[in-house]
Protein backbone atom coordinates (compact mmCIF):
# COMPACT_ATOMS: atom_id res chain seq x y z
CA UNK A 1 -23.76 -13.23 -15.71
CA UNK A 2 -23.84 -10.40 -13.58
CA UNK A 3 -20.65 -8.29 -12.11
CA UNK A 4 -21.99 -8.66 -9.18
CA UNK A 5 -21.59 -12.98 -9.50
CA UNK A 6 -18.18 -12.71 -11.33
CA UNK A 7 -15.05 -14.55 -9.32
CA UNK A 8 -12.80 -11.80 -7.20
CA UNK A 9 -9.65 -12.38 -7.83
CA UNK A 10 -8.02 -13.64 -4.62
CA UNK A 11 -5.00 -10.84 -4.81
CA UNK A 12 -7.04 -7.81 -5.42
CA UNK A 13 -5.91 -4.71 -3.22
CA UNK A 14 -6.85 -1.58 -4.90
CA UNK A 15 -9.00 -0.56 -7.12
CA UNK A 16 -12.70 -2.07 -7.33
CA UNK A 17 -12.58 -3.81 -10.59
CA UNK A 18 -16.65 -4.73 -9.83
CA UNK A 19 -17.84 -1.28 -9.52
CA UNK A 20 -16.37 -0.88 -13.17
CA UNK A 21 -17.63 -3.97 -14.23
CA UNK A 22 -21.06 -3.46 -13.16
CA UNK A 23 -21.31 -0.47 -15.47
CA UNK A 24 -20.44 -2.46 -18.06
CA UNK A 25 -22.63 -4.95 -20.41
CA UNK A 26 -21.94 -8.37 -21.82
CA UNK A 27 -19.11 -8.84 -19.23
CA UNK A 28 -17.85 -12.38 -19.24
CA UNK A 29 -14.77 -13.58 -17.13
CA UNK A 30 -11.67 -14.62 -18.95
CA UNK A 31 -9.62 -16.12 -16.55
CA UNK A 32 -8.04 -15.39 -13.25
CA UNK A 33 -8.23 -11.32 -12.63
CA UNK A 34 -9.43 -10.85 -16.63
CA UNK A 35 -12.45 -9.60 -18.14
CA UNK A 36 -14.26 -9.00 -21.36
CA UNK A 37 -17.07 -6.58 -21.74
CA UNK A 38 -18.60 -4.13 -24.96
CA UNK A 39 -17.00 -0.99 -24.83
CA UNK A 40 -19.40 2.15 -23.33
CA UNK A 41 -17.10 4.86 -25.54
CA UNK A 42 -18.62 3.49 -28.97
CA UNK A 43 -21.17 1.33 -30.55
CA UNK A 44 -20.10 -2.39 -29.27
CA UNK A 45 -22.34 -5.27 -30.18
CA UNK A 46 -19.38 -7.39 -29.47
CA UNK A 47 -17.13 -7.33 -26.63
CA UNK A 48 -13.98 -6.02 -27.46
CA UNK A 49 -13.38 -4.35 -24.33
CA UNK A 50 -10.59 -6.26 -22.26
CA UNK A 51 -10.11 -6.00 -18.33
CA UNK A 52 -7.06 -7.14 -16.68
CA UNK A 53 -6.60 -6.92 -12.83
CA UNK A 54 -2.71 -6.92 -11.95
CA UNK A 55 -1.38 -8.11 -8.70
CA UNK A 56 -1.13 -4.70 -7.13
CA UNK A 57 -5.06 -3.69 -7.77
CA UNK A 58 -4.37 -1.78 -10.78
CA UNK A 59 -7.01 -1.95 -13.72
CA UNK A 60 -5.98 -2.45 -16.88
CA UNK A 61 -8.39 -1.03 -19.57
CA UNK A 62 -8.35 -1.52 -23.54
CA UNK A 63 -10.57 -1.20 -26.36
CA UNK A 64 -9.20 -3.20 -29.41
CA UNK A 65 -11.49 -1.22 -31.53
CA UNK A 66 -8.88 1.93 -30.28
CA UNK A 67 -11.21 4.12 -28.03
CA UNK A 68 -8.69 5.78 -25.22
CA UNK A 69 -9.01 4.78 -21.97
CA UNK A 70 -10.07 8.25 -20.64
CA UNK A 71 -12.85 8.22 -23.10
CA UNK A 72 -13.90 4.69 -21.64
CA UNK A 73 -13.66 5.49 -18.07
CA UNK A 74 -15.88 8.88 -18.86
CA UNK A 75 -18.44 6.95 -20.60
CA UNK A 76 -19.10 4.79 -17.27
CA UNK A 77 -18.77 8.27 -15.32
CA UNK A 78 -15.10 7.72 -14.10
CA UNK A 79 -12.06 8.48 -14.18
CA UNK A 80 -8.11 7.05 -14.82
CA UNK A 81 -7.49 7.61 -11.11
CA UNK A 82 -10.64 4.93 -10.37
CA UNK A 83 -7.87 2.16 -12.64
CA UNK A 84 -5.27 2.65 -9.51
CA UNK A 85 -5.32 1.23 -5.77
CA UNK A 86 -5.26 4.04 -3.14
CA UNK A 87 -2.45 3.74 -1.54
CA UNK A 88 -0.69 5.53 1.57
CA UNK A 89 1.28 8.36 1.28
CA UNK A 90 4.16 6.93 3.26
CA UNK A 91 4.85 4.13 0.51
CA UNK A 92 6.52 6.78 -1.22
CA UNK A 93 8.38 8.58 0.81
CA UNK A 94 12.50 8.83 0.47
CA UNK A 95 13.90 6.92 3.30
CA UNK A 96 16.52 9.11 4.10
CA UNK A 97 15.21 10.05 7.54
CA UNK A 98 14.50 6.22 8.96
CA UNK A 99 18.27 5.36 7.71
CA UNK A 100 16.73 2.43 5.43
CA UNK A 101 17.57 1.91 1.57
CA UNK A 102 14.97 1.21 -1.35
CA UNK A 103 14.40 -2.11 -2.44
CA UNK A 104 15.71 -1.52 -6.03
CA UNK A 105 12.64 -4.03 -6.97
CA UNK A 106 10.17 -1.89 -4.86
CA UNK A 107 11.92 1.46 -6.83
CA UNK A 108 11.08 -0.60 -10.50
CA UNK A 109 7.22 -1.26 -9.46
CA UNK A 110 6.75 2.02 -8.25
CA UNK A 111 8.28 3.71 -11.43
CA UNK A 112 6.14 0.90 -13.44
CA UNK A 113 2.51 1.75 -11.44
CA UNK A 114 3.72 6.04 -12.28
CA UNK A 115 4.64 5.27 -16.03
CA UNK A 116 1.39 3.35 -16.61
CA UNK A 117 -0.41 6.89 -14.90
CA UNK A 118 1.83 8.96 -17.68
CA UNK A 119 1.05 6.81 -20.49
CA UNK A 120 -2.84 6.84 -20.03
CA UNK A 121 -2.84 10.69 -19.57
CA UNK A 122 -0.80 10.94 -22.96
CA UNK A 123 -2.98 8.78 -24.48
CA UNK A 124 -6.10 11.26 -23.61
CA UNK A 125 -4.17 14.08 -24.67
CA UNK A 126 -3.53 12.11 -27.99
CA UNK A 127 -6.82 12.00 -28.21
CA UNK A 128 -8.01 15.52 -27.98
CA UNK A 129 -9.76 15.10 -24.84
CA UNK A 130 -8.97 17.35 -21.96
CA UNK A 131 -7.97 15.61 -18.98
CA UNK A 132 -10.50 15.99 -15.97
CA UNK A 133 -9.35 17.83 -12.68
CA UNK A 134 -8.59 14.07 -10.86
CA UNK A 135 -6.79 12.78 -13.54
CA UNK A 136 -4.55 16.11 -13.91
CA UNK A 137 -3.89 15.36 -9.98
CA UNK A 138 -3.09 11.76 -10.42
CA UNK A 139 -1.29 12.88 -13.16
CA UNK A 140 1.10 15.22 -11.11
CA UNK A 141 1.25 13.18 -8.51
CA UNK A 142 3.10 10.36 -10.70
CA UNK A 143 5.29 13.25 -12.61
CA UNK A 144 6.89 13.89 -8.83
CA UNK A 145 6.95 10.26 -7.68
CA UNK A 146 8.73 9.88 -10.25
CA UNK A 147 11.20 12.69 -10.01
CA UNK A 148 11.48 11.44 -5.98
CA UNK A 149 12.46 8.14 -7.36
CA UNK A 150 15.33 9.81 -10.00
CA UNK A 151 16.28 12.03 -7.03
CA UNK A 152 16.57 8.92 -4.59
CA UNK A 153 19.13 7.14 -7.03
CA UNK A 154 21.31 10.68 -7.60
CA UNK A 155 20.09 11.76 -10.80
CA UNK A 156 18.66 15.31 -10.60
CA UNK A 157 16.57 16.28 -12.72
């Protein structure tokens, strides 16, 4: 089956999970929002390359055989910042001007979606490989949402 003739899952938001999968081969669907596909950063004869989709639009990306994520994403020419949905600037914002308070569950996700950015960076770094210019970015970007989130809640850091 082609990418191109796999199901979309109906919540997707962000990032486009096809344009990954269509650089990859032997993709099969595995349920709702999951995919499994041979993995482009080593010799795969077997799928054991898994795709996940979460609710938000991030990807989720892992080779079971232990190839990092950043070393995946480079072998289909892209990069960690191609896993996560754009999203606007405004979303993370302090509130402090409008008056309003932060959901504390909308404070969690946000720290979850940054933490996910950190670990994936770390895990490229683990593995030698230097991080690209976009992922660095991405990668700062997360380290001061997540200060902004510390900040919002009075710890200063």
């Amino acid at each position: 089956m082609r990418a191109d003739q796999l199901p979309r899952a109906e919540y997707r938001t962000g990032a486009d999970v096809h344009r990954l999968l269509a650089r990859l081969d032997k993709v099969k669907a595995n349920g709702t929002g999951r995919w499994l596909a041979c993995c482009p950063a080593h010799d795969d004869r077997s799928p054991s390359l898994a795709i996940r989709e979460t609710e938000d639009g991030t990807l989720l990306v892992k080779c079971f055989t232990g190839c990092p994520t950043a070393d995946v994403m480079a072998a289909v020419g892209m990069s960690l910042a191609d896993l996560f949905p754009q999203r606007e600037q405004e979303a993370f914002r302090t509130s402090k001007r409008s008056g309003e308070r932060w959901v504390p569950r909308d404070v969690l996700a946000a720290i979850s979606r940054e933490a996910v950015v950190v670990m994936l960076a770390a895990e490229a770094v683990q593995s030698g490989k230097p991080l690209q210019r976009t992922d660095l970015d991405r990668l700062a970007k997360a380290v001061g949402r997540l200060r902004g989130a510390a900040e919002e809640v009075g710890c200063h850091v």
